[in-house]
Protein backbone atom coordinates (compact mmCIF):
# COMPACT_ATOMS: atom_id res chain seq x y z
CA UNK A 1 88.44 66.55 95.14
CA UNK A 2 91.35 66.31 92.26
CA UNK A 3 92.12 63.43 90.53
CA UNK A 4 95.31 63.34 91.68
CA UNK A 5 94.76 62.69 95.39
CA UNK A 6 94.19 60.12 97.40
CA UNK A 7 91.85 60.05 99.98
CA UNK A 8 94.43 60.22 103.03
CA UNK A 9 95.27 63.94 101.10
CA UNK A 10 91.80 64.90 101.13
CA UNK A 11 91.00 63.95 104.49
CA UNK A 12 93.54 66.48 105.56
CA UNK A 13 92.40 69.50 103.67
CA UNK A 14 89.37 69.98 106.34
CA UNK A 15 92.38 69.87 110.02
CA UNK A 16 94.20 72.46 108.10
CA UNK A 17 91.50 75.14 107.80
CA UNK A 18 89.79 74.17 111.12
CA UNK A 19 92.62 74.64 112.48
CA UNK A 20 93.12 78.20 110.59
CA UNK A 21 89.73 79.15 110.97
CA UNK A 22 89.40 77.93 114.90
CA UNK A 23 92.89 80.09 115.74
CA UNK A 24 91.32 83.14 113.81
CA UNK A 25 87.75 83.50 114.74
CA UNK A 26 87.27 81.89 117.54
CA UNK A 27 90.48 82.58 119.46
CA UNK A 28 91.65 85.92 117.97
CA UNK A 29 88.36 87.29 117.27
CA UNK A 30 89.35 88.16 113.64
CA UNK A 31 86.95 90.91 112.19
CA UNK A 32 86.93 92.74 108.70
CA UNK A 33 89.23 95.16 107.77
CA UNK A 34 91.96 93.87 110.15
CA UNK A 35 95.64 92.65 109.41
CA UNK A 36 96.95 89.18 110.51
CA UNK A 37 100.60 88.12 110.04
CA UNK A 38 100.91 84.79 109.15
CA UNK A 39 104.41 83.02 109.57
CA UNK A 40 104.89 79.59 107.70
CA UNK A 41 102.36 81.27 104.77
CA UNK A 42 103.58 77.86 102.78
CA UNK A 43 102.21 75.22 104.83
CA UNK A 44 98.90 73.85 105.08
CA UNK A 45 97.85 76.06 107.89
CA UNK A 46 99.26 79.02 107.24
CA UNK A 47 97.53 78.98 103.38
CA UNK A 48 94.18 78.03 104.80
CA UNK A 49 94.95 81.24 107.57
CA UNK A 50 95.74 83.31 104.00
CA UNK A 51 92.76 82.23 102.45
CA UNK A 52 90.18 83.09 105.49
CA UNK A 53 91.84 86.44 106.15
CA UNK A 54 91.23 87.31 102.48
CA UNK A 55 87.84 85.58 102.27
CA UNK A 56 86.85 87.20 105.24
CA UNK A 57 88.20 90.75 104.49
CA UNK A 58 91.41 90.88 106.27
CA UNK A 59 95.10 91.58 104.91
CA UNK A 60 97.35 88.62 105.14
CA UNK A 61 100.74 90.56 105.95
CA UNK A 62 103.95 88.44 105.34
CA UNK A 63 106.36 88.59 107.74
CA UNK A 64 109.39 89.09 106.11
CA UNK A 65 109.95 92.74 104.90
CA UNK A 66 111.65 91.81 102.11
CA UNK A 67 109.52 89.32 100.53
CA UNK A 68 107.05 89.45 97.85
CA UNK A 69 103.56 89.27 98.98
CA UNK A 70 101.24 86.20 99.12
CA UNK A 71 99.54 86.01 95.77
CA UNK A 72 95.81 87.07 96.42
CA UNK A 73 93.54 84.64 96.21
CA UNK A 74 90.28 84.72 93.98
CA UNK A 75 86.76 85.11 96.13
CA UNK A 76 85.35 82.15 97.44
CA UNK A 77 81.80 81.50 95.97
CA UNK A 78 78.99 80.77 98.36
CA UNK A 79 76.56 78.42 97.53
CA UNK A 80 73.26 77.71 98.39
């Protein structure tokens, strides 16, 4: 957890990418090599949506066509 928060901030990192993870996998069936459009890509869901489409394999399209894209995010690291 950073320095900088407190733990009210932390303790909303883990709805966020429930949330994210819950309306991707378990309600859209999300599977590698698929696109997902993600409106709101700013807030706390829609980066935790970003992050699991791109960990998981999938292009996070932005909706707007004249935008620039999401920055790509780095691999997450597994760990044992």
């Amino acid at each position: 957890m950073p320095q900088a928060w407190s733990l009210k901030d932390a303790a909303t990192v883990p709805v966020a990418y429930l949330t994210a993870y819950y309306a991707l996998l378990m309600r859209a069936g999300m599977r590698r090599g698929q696109s997902v459009l993600v409106h709101s890509g700013t807030g706390a869901v829609g980066l935790a949506a970003i992050r699991i489409a791109h960990f998981r394999g999938c292009e996070a399209r932005h909706p707007h066509p004249f935008a620039p894209p999401p920055p790509q995010c780095p691999p997450a690291v597994a760990t044992a």
